[in-house]
Protein backbone atom coordinates (compact mmCIF):
# COMPACT_ATOMS: atom_id res chain seq x y z
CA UNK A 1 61.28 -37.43 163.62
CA UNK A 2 64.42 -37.66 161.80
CA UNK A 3 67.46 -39.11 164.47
CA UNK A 4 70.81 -36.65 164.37
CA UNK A 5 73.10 -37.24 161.38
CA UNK A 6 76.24 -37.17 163.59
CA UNK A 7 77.66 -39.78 165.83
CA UNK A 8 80.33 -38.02 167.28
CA UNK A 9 82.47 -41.12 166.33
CA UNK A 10 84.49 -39.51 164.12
CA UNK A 11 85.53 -37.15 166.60
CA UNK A 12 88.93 -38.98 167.82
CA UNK A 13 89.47 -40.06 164.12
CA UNK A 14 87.40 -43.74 163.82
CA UNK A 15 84.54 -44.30 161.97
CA UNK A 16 82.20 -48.03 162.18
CA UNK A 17 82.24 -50.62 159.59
CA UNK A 18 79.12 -52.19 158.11
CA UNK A 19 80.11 -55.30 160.37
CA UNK A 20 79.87 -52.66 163.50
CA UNK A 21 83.74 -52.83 163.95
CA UNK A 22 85.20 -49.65 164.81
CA UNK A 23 88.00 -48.72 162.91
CA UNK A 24 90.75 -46.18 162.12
CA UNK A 25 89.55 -43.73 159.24
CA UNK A 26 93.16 -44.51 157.70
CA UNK A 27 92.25 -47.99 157.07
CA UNK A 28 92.53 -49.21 153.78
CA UNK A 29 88.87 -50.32 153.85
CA UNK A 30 87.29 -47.13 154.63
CA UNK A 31 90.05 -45.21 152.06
CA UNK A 32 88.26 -47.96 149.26
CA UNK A 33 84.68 -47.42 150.00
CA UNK A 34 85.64 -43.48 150.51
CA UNK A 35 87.50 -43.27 146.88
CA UNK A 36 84.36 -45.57 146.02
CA UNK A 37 81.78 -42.53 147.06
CA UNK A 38 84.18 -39.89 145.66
CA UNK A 39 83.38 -41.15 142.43
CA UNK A 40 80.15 -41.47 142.75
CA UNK A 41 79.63 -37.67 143.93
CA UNK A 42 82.16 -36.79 141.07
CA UNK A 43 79.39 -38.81 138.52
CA UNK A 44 76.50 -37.06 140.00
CA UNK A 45 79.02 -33.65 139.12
CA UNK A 46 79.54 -35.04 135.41
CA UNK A 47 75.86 -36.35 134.98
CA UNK A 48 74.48 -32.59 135.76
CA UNK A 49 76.71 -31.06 133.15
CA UNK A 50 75.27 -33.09 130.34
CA UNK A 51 73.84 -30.67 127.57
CA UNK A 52 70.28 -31.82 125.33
CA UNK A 53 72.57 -33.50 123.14
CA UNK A 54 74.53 -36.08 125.38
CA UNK A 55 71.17 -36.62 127.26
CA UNK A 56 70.97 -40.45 126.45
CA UNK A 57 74.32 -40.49 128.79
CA UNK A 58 71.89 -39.52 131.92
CA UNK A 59 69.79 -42.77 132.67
CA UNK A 60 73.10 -45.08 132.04
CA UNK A 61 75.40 -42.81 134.32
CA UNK A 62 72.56 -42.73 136.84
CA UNK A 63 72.25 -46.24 136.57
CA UNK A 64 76.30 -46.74 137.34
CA UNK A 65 76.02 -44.33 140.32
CA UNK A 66 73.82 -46.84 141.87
CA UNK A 67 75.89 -49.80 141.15
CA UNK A 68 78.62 -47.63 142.56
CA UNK A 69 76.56 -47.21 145.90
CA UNK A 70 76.17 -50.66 146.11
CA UNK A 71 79.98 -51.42 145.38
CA UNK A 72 80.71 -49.23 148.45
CA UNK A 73 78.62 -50.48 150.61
CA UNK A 74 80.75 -54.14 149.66
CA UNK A 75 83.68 -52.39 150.62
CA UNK A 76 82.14 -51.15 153.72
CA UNK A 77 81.79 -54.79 155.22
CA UNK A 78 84.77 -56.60 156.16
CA UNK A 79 82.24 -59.39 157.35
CA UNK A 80 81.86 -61.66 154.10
CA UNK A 81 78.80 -63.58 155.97
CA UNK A 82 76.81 -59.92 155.80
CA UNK A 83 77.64 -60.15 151.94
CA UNK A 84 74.66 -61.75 150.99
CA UNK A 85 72.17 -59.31 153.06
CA UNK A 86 73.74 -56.77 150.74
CA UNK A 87 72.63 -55.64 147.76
CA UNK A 88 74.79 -57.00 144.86
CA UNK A 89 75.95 -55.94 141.55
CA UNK A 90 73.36 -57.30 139.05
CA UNK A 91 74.76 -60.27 137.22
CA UNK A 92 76.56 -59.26 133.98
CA UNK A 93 77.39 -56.03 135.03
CA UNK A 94 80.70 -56.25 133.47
CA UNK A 95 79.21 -57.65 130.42
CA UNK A 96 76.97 -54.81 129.88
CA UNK A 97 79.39 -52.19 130.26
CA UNK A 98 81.23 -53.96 127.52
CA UNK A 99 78.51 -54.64 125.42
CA UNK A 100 77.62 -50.34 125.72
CA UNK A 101 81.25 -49.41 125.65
CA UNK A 102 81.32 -51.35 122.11
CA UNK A 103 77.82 -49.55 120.96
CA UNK A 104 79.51 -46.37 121.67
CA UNK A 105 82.64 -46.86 120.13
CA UNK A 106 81.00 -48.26 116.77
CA UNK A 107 79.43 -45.12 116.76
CA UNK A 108 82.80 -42.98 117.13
CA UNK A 109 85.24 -42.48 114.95
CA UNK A 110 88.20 -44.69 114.86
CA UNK A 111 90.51 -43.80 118.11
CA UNK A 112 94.30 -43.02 116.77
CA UNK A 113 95.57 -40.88 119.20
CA UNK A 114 95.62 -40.48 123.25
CA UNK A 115 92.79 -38.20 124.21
CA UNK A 116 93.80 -34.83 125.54
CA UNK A 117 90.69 -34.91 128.38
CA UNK A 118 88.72 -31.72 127.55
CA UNK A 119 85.71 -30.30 125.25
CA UNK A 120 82.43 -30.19 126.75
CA UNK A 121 81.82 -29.51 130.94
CA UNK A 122 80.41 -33.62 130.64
CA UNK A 123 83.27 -34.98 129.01
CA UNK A 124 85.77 -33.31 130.97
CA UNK A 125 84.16 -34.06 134.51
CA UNK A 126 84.00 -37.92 133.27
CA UNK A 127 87.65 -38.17 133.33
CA UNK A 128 88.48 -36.50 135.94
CA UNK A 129 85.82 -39.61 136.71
CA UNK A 130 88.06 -42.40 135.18
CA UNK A 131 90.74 -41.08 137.17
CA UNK A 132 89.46 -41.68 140.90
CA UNK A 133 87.53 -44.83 139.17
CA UNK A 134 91.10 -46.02 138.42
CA UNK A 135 92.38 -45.13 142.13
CA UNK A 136 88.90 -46.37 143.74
CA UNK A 137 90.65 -49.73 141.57
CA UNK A 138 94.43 -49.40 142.80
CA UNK A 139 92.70 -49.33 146.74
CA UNK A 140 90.44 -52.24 146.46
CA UNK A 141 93.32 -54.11 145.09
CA UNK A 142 95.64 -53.32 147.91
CA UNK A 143 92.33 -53.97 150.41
CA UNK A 144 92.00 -57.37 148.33
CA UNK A 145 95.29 -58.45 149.09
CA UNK A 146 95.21 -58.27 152.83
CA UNK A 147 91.39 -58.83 153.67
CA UNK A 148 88.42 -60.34 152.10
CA UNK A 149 86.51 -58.49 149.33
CA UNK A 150 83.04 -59.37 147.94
CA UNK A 151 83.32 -61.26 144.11
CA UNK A 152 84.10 -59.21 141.26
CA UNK A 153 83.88 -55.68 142.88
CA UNK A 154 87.75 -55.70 141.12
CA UNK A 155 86.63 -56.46 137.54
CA UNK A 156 83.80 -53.64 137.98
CA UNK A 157 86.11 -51.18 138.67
CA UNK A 158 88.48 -52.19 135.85
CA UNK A 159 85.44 -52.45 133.59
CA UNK A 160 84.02 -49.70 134.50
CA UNK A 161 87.02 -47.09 134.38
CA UNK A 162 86.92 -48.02 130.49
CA UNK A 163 83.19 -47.48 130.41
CA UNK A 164 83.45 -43.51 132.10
CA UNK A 165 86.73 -42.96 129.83
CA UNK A 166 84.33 -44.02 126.30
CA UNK A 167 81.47 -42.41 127.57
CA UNK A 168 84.14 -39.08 127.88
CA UNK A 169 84.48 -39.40 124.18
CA UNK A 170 81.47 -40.01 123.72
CA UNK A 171 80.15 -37.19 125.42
CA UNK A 172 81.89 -35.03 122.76
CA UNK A 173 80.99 -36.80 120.03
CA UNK A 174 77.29 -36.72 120.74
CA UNK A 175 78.12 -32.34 121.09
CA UNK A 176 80.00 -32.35 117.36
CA UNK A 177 83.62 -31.90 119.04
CA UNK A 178 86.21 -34.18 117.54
CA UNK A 179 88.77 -35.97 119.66
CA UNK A 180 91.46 -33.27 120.98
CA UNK A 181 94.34 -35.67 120.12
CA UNK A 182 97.47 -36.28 121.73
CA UNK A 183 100.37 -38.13 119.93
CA UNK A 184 103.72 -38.26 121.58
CA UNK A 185 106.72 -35.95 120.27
CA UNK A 186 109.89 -37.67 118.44
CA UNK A 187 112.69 -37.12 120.92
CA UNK A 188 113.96 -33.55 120.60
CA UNK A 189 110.98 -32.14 119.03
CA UNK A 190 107.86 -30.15 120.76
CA UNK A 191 104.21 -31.36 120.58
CA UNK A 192 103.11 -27.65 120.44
């Protein structure tokens, strides 16, 4: 039998860490390993709206929602000596979403204009991805510089906001769309 899924902790506005700690839900730490789950729901959002011809995007986005799990789960410990019983990022994570953000972009078109985020369901959901990616970012590094954070869980997030904002492109690409292009306007002149 399956034990209740609420704790009734929450109730007076506190929530436990990893560590057991109980905490204020307006803690940095839990507002990290929240924005952290955010985008990981919001990849799960942009994964389903891939179309047969962006389906090689599904294992590798799949395969980032897990490292994104375990990134919040880091987040969720303020107890660095539970780090290693944690699962980890795998070792050259940050390498590898190089190494695919460069397969991608030699298969794009030269970028020579700021992307107007639209085109296909997929594409648009991933940057609406790269944005909380980039805010999951801005609160670890305000987390990082008052408490401890697990190794690299900063260069991930970097890394991997560049990774969801190719794979956007990419996304349209792999439907036909070109890049909805955005070049700023000379001073006293309209973009329209």
């Amino acid at each position: 039998m399956q034990g209740k899924i609420y704790t009734r902790t929450g109730d007076e506005g506190q929530t436990r860490l990893l560590s057991g700690r109980l905490v204020s839900k307006e803690e940095q730490r839990v507002e990290a390993y929240g924005t952290a789950d955010e985008l990981n729901c919001a990849l799960g959002l942009a994964r389903s709206f891939l179309i047969e011809a962006q389906a090689e995007l599904a294992d590798p986005l799949r395969r980032v929602q897990t490292e994104v799990m375990t990134l919040a789960s880091l987040l969720a410990s303020d107890d660095p000596a539970q780090w290693d019983r944690l699962p980890h990022l795998a070792e050259g994570a940050v390498s590898r979403l190089e190494s695919e953000m460069d397969d991608m972009t030699e298969a794009m078109p030269p970028l020579d204009s700021f992307v107007v985020p639209g085109g296909t369901k997929a594409s648009a959901q991933l940057q609406v991805c790269r944005t909380i990616c980039r805010r999951a970012e801005r609160r670890a590094v305000a987390l990082a510089a008052s408490e401890p954070l697990a190794p690299g869980l900063i260069a991930y997030l970097n890394r991997l906001s560049d990774w969801i904002f190719t794979a956007a492109r990419y996304a349209n690409h792999l439907a036909g769309l070109p890049v909805d292009g955005w070049l700023p306007a000379s001073p006293g002149t309209s973009n329209e």
